[in-house]
C-alpha atoms as a PDB file:
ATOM      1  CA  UNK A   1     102.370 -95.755 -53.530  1.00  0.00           C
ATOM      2  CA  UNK A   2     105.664 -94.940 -54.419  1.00  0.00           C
ATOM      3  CA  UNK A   3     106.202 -90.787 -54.105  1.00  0.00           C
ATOM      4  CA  UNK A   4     108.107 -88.829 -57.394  1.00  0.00           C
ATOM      5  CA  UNK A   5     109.590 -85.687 -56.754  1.00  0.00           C
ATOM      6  CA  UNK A   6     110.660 -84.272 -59.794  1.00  0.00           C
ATOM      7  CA  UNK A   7     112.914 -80.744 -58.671  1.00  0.00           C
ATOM      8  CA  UNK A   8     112.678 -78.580 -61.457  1.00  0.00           C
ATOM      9  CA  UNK A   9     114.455 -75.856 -60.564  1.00  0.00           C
ATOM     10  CA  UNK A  10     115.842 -72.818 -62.560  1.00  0.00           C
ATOM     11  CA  UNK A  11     116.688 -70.609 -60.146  1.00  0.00           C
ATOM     12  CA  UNK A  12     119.268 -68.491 -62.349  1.00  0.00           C
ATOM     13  CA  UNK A  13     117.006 -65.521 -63.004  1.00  0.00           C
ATOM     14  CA  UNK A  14     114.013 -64.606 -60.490  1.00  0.00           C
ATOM     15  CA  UNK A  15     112.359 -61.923 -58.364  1.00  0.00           C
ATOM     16  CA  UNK A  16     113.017 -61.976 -54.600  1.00  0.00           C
ATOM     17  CA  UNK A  17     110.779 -61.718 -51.795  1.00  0.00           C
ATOM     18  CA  UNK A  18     111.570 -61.087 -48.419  1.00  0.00           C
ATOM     19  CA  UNK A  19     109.721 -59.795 -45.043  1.00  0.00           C
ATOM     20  CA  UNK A  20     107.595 -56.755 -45.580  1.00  0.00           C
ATOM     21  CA  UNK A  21     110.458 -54.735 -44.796  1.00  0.00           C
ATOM     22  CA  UNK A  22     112.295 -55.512 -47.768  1.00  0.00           C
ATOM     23  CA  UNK A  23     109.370 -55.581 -49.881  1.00  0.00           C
ATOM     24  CA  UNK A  24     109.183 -52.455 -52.152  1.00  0.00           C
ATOM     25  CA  UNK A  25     106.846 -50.081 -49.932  1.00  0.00           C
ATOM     26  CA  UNK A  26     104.756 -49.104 -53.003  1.00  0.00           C
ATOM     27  CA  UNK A  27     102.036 -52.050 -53.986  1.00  0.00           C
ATOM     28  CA  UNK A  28     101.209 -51.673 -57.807  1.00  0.00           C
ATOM     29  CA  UNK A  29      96.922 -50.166 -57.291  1.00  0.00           C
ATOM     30  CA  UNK A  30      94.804 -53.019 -58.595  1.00  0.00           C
ATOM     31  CA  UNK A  31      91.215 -53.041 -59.173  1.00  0.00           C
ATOM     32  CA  UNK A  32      88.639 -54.598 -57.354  1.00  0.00           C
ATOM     33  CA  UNK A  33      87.829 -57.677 -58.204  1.00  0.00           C
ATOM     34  CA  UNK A  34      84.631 -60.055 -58.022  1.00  0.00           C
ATOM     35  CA  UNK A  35      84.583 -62.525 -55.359  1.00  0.00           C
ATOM     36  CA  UNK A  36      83.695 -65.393 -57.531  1.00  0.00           C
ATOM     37  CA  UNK A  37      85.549 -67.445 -59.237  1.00  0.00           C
ATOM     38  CA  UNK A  38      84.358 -68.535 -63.142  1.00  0.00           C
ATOM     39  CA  UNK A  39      83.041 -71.664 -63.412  1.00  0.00           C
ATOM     40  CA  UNK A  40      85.126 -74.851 -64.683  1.00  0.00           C
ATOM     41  CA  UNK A  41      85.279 -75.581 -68.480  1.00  0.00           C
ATOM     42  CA  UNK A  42      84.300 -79.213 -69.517  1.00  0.00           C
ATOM     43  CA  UNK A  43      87.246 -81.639 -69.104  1.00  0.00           C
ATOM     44  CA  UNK A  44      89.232 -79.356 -67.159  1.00  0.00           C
ATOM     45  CA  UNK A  45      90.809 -80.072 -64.035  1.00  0.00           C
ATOM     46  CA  UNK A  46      89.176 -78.245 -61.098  1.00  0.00           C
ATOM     47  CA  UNK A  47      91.566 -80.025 -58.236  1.00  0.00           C
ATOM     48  CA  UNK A  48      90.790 -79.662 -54.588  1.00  0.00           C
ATOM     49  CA  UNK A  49      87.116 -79.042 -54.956  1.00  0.00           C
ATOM     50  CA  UNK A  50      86.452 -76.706 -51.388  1.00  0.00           C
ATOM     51  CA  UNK A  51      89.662 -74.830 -52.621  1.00  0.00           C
ATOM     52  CA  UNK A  52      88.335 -70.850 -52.069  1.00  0.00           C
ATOM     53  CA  UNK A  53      89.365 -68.364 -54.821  1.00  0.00           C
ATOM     54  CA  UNK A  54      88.269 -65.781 -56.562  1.00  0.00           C
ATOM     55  CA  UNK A  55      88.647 -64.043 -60.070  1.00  0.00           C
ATOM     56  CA  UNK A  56      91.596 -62.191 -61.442  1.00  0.00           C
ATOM     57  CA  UNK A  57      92.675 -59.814 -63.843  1.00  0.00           C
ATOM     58  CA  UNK A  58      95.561 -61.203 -65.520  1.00  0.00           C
ATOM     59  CA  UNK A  59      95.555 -58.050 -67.946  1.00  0.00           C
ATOM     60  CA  UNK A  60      98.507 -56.240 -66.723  1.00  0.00           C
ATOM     61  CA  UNK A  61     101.405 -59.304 -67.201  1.00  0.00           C
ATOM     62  CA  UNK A  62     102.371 -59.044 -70.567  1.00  0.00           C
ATOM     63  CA  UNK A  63     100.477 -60.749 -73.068  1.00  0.00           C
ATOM     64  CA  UNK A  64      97.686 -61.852 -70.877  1.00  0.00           C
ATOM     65  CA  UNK A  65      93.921 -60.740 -70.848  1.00  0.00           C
ATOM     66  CA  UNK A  66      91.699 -59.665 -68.150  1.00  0.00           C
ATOM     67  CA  UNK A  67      89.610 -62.883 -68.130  1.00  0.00           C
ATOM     68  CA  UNK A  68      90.175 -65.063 -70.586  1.00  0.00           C
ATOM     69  CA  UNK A  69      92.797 -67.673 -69.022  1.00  0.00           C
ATOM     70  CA  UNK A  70      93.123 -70.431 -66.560  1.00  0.00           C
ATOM     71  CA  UNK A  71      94.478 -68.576 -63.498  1.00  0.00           C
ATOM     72  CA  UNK A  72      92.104 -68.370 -60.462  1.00  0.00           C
ATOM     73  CA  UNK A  73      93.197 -66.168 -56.816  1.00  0.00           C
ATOM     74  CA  UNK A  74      93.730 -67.413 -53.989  1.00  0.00           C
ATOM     75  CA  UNK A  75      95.683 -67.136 -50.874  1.00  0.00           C
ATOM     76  CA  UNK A  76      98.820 -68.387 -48.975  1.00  0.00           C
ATOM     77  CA  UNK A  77      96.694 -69.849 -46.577  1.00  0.00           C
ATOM     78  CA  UNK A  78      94.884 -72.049 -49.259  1.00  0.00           C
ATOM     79  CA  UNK A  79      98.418 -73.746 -50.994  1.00  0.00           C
ATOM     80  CA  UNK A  80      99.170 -73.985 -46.389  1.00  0.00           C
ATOM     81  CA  UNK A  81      95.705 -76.122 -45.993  1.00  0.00           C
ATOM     82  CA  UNK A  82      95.888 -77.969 -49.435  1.00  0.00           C
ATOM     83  CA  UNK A  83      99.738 -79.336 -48.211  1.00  0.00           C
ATOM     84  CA  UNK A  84      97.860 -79.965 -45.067  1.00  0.00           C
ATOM     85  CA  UNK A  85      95.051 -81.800 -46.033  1.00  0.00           C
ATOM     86  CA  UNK A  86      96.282 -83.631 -48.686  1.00  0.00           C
ATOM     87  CA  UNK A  87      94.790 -81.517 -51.645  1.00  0.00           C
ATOM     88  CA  UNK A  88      95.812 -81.562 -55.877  1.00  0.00           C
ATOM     89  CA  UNK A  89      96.521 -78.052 -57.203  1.00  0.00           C
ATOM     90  CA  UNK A  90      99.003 -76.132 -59.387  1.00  0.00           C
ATOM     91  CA  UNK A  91      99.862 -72.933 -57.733  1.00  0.00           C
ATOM     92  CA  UNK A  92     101.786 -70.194 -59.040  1.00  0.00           C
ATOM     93  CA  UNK A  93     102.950 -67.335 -56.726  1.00  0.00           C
ATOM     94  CA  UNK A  94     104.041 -64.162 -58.741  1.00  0.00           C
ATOM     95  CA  UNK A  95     103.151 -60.609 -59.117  1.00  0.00           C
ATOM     96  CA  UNK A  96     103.061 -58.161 -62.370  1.00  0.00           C
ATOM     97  CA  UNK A  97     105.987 -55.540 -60.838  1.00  0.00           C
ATOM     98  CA  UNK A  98     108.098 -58.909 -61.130  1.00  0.00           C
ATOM     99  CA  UNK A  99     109.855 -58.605 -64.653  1.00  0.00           C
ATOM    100  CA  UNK A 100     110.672 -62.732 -64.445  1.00  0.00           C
ATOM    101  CA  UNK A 101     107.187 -62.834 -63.468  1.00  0.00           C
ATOM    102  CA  UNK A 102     106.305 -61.039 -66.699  1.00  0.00           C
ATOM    103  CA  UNK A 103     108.605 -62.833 -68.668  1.00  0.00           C
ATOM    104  CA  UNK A 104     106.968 -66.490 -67.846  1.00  0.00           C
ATOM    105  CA  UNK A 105     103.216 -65.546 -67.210  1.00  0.00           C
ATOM    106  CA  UNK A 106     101.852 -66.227 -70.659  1.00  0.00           C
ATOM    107  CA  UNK A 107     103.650 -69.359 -70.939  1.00  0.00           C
ATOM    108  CA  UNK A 108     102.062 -70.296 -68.141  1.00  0.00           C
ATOM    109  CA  UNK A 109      99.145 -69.935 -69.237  1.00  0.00           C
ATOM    110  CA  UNK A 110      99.610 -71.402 -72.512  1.00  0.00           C
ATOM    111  CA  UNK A 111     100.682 -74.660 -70.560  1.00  0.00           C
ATOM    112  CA  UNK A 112      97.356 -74.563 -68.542  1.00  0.00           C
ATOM    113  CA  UNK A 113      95.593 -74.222 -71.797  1.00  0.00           C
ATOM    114  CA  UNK A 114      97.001 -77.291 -73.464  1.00  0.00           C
ATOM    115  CA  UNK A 115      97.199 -79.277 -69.997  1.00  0.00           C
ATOM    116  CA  UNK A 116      93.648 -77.903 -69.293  1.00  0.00           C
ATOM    117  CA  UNK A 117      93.887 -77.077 -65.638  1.00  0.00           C
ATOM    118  CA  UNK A 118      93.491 -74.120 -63.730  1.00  0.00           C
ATOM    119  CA  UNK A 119      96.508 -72.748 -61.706  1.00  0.00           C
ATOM    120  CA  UNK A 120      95.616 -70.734 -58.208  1.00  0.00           C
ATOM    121  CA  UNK A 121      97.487 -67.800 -58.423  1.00  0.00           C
ATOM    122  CA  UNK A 122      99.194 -65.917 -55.397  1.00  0.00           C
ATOM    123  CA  UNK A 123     100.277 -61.944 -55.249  1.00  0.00           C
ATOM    124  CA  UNK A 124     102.333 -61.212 -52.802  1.00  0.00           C
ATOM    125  CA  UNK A 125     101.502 -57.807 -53.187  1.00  0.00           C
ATOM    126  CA  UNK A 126      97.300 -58.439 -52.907  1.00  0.00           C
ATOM    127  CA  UNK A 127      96.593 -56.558 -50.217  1.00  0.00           C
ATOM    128  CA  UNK A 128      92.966 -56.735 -50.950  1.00  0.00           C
ATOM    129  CA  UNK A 129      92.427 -60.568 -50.569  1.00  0.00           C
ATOM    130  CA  UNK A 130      94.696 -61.554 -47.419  1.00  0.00           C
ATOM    131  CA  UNK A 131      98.156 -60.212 -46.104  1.00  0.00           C
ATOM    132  CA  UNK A 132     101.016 -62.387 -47.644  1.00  0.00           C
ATOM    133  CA  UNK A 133     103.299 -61.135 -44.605  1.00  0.00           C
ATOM    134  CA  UNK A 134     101.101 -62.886 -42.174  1.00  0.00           C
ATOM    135  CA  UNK A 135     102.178 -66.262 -43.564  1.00  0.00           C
ATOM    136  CA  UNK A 136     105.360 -65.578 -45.067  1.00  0.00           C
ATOM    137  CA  UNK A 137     107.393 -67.972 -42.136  1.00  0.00           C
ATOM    138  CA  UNK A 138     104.680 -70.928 -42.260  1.00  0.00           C
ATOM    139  CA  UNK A 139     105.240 -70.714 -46.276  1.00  0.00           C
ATOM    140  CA  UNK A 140     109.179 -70.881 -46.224  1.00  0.00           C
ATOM    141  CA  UNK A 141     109.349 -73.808 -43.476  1.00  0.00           C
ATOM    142  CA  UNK A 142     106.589 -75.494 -45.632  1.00  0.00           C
ATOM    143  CA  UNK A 143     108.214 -74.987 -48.862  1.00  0.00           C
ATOM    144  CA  UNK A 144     111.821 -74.833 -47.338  1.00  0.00           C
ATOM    145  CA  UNK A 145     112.929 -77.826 -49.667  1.00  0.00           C
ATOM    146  CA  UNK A 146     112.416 -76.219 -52.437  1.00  0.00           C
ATOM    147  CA  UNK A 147     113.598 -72.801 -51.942  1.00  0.00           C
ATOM    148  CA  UNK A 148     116.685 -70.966 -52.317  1.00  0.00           C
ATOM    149  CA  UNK A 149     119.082 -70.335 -49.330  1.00  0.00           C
ATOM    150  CA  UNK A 150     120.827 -67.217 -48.523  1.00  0.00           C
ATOM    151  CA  UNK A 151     124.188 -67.635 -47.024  1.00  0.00           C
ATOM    152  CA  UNK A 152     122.837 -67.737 -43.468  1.00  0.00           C
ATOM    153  CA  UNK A 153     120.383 -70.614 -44.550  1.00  0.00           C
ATOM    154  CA  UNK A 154     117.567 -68.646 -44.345  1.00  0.00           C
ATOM    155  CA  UNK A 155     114.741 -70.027 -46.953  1.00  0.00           C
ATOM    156  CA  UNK A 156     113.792 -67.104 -49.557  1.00  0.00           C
ATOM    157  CA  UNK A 157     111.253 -66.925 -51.796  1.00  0.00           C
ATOM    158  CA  UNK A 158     111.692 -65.926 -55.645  1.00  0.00           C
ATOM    159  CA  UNK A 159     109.379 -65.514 -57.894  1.00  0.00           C
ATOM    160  CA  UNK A 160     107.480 -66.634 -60.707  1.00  0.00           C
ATOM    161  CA  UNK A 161     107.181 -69.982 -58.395  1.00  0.00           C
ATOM    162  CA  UNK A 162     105.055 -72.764 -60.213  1.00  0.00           C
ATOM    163  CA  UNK A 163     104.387 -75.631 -57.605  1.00  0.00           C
ATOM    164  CA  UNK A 164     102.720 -78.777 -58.309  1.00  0.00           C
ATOM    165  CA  UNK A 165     101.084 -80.500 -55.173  1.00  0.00           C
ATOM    166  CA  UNK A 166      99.902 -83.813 -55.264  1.00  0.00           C
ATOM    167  CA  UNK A 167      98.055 -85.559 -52.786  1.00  0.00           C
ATOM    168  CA  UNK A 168      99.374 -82.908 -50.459  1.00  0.00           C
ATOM    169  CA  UNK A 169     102.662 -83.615 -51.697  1.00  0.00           C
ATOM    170  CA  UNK A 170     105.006 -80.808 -53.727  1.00  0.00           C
ATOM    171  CA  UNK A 171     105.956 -83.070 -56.450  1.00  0.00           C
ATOM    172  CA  UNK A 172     107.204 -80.292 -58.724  1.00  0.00           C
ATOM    173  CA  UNK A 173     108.571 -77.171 -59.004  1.00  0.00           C
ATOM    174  CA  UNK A 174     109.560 -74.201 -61.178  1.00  0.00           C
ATOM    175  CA  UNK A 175     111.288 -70.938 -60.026  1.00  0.00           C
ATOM    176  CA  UNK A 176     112.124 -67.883 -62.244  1.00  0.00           C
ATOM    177  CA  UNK A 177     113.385 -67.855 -65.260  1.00  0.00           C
ATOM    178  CA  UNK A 178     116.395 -69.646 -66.906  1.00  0.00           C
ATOM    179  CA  UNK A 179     119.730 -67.785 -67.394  1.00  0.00           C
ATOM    180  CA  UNK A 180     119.512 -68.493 -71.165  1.00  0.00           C
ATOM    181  CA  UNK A 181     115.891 -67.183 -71.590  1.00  0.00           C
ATOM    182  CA  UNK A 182     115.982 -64.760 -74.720  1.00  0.00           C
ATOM    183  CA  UNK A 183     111.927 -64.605 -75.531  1.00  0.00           C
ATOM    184  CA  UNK A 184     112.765 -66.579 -78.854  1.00  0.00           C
ATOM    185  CA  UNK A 185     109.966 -68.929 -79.823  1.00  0.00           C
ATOM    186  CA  UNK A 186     111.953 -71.825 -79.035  1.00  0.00           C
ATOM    187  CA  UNK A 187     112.895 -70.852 -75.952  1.00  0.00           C
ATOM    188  CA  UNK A 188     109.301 -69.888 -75.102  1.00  0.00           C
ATOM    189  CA  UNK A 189     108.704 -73.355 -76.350  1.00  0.00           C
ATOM    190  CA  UNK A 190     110.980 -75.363 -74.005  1.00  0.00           C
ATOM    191  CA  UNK A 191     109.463 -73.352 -71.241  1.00  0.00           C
ATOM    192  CA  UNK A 192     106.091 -74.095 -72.266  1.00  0.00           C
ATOM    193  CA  UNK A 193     106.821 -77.788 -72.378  1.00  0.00           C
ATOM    194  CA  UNK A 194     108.434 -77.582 -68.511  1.00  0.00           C
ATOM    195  CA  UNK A 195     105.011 -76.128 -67.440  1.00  0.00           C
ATOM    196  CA  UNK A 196     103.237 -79.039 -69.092  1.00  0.00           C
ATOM    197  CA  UNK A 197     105.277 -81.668 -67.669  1.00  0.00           C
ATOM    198  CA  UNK A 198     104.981 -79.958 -64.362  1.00  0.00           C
ATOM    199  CA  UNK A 199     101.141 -79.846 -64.718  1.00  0.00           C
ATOM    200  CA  UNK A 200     101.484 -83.351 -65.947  1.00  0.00           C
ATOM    201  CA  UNK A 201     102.512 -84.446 -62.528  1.00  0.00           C
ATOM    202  CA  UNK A 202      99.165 -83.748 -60.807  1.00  0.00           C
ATOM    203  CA  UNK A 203      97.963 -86.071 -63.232  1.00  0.00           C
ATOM    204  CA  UNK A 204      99.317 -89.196 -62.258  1.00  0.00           C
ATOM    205  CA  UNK A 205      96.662 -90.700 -59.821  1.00  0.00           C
ATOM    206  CA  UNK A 206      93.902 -90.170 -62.738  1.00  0.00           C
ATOM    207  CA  UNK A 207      92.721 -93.320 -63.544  1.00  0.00           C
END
């Protein structure tokens, strides 16, 4: 079957992350959180089923709540194995000290809500679940198409990064925020709608 990569990259506005020594050195405290994750709604997309994550609280992006949305933790190591193994997920890599991050989170979510999937969400800065650091070079040479280059061609990471994976296949992506993003509804609204038709794009083996 014929692959689609659809690059959908605004990479204009975005937070940065590089190796742990030029991460910030102070992690935002977060609160311990259950180890498991809420159970599927009817008719929404659960993805790779063995795909281990755990619950978040999404409370401290703006306009988010502590429970009530479609974002499920997980680790690097999990979007590693589900390119490996040719798993289906949307995964969205962010933290809440990122101000893009902040920016784009609800929207997110509101895609996820009309799309009705879940999205496995990555901190970099969850030191309580896994060590980002630890697979920070495996996740830029296994992303490395869709990254950002500095001058030197090294691969960096920005976030909010939405990635669509397919069949173990990235066959989407989102990074940042657009240049022209002013919060307005309708710009809200054209972000929403890239979401969706990134989401979309896990959808196109359904039957």
């Amino acid at each position: 079957m014929k692959k689609v990569l659809i690059i959908l990259l605004l990479l204009l506005t975005g937070c940065q992350s590089k190796p742990s020594s030029a991460v910030p050195s102070e992690v935002p405290a977060q609160t311990p959180l259950p180890t498991a994750a809420p159970e599927p709604t009817e008719g929404t997309e659960a993805f790779l089923p063995d795909l281990e994550t755990f619950s978040v609280d999404m409370s401290a992006y703006t306009g988010m709540k502590a429970d009530e949305h479609h974002f499920l933790g997980t680790s690097p190591a999990e979007l590693l194995r589900t390119l490996e193994e040719g798993g289906t997920a949307v995964f969205f890599m962010g933290s809440e000290s990122c101000s893009a991050c902040q920016a784009m989170t609800s929207l997110v979510e509101q895609a996820a809500k009309e799309e009705n999937v879940y999205i496995a969400y990555i901190d970099p800065y969850d030191k309580q679940h896994y060590d980002f650091d630890e697979t920070l070079n495996e996740l830029q040479a296994a992303l490395d198409p869709w990254l950002r280059h500095g001058n030197d061609g090294e691969a960096l990471l920005f976030f909010p990064h939405v990635l669509a994976v397919r069949g173990g296949e990235i066959v989407a992506s989102v990074i940042g925020q657009s240049e022209d993003y002013d919060g307005s509804f309708e710009k809200a609204n054209e972000r929403i709608d890239l979401y969706r038709s990134l989401m979309a794009e896990v959808r196109k083996d359904e039957k």
